[in-house]
Protein backbone atom coordinates (compact mmCIF):
# COMPACT_ATOMS: atom_id res chain seq x y z
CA UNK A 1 0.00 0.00 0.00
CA UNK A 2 1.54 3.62 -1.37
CA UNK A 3 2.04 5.97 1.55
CA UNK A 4 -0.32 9.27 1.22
CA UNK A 5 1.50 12.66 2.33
CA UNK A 6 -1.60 15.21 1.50
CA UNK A 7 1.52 17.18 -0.49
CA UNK A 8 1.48 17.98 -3.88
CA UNK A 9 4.00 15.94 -6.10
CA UNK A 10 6.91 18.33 -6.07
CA UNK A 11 6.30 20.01 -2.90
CA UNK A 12 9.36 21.04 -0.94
CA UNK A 13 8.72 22.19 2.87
CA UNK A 14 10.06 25.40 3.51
CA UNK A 15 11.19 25.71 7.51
CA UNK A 16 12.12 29.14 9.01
CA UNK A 17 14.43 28.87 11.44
CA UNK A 18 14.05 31.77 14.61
CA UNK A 19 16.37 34.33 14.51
CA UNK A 20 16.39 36.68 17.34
CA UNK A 21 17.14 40.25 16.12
CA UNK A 22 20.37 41.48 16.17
CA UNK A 23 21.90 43.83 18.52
CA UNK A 24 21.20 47.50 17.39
CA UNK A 25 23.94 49.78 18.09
CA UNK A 26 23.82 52.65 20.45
CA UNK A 27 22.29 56.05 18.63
CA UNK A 28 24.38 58.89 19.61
CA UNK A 29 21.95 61.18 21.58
CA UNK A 30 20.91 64.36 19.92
CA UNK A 31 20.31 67.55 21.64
CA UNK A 32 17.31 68.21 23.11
CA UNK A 33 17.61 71.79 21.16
CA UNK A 34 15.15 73.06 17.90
CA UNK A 35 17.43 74.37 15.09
CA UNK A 36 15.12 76.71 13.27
CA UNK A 37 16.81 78.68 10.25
CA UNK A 38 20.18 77.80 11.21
CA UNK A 39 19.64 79.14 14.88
CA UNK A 40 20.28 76.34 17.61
CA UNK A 41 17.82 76.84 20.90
CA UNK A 42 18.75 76.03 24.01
CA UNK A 43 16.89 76.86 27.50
CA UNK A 44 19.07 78.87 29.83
CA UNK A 45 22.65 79.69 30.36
CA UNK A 46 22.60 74.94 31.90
CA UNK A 47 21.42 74.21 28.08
CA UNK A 48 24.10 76.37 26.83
CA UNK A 49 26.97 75.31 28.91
CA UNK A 50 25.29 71.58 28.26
CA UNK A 51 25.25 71.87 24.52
CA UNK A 52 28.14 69.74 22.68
CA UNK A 53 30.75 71.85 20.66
CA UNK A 54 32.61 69.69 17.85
CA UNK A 55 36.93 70.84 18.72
CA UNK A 56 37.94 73.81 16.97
CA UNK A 57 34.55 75.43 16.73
CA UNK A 58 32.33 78.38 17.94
CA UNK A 59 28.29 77.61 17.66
CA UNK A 60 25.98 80.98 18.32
CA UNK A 61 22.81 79.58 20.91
CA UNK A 62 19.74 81.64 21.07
CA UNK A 63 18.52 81.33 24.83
CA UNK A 64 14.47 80.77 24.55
CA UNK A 65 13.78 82.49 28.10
CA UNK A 66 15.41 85.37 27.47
CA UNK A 67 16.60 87.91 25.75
CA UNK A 68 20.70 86.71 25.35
CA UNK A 69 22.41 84.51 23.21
CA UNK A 70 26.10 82.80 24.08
CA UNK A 71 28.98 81.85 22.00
CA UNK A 72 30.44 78.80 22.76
CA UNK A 73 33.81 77.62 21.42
CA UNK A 74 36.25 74.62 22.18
CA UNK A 75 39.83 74.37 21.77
CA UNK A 76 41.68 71.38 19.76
CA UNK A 77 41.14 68.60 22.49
CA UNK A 78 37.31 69.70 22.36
CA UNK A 79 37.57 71.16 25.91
CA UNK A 80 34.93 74.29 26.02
CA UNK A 81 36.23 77.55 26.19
CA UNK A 82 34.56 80.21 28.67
CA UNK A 83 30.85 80.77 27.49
CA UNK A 84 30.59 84.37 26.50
CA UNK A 85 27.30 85.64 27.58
CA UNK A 86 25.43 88.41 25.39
CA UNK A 87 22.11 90.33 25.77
CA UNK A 88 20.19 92.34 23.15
CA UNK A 89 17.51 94.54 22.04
CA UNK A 90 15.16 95.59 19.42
CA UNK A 91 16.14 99.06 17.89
CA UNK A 92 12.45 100.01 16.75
CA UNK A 93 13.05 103.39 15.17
CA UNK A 94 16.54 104.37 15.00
CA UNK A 95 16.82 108.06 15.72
CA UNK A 96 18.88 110.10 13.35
CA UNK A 97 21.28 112.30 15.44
CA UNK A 98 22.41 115.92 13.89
CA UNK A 99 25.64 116.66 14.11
CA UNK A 100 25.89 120.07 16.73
CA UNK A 101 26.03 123.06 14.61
CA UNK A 102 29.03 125.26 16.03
CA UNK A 103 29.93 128.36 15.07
CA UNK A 104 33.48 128.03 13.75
CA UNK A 105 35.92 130.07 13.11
CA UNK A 106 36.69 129.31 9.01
CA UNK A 107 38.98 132.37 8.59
CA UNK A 108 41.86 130.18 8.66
CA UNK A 109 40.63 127.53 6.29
CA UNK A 110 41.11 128.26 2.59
CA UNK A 111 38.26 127.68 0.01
CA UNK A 112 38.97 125.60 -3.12
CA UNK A 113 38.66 128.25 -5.93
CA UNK A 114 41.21 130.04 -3.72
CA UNK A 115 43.37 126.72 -3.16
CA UNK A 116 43.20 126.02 -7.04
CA UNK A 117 44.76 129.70 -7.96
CA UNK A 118 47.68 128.61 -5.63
CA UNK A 119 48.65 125.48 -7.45
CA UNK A 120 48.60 126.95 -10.71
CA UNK A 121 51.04 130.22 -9.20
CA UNK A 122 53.24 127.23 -8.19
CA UNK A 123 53.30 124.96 -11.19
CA UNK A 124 54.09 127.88 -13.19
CA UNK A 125 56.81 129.36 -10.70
CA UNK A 126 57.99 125.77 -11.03
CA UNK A 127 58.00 126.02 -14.63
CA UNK A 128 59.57 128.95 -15.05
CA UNK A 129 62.72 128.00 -12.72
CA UNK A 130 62.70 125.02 -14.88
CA UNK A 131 63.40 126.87 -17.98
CA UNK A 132 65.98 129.38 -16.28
CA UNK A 133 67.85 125.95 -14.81
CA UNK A 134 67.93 124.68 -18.70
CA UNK A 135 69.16 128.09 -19.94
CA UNK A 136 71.97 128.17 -17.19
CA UNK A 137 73.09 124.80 -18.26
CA UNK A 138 73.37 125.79 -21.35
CA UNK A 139 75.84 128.99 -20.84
CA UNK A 140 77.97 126.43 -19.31
């Protein structure tokens, strides 16, 4: 008597071994900042002295509470410089300030028509000594 598997002719059973999934490796952590526009965010002056500088850089962080920013730089060895603390303000209207008129004394001073008159008495004095030199030279 022929032996009845319930299998199609041909059929080859497929088994899946279990795999368990494979360690995933540790994701760096990111800062818990919001870079809008190229500005980094950071709460306080303990998120800016908290923020991660790469070595041999300066990153500008916009304080969200207030009104100051900080640079922060580190040297070559990545060790943070001194964070350098700045506040600032909006300039709505900026006022226009006239110079103070004062009542000078321009008698001394020498206008440009009159300035103009003396350079051309001296380039032709100069010219004319010019021309006496050349006839001297010649006599000799």
């Amino acid at each position: 008597m022929a032996y009845n598997s319930y299998f199609p002719t041909g059929y080859q059973p497929y088994y899946q071994t279990y795999q368990p999934p494979m360690n995933q490796q540790v994701q760096p952590v990111q800062q818990p900042t919001q870079t809008n526009n190229g500005l980094i965010w950071v709460q306080g002056e303990t998120g800016a002295k908290s923020y991660m500088v790469n070595p041999n850089s300066t990153v500008m962080l916009m304080d969200s509470e207030s009104d100051r920013f900080y640079l922060k730089s580190s040297d070559s060895s990545g060790m943070p410089l001194p964070l350098r603390v700045f506040e600032y303000k909006e300039v709505s209207n900026p006022v226009k300030q006239d110079l103070p008129q004062t009542n000078m004394d321009t008698s001394n001073y020498v206008t440009k028509d009159e300035f103009n008159l003396f350079k051309e008495e001296i380039s032709k004095q100069m010219n004319s000594n010019v021309s006496v030199e050349r006839e001297s030279d010649k006599d000799v």
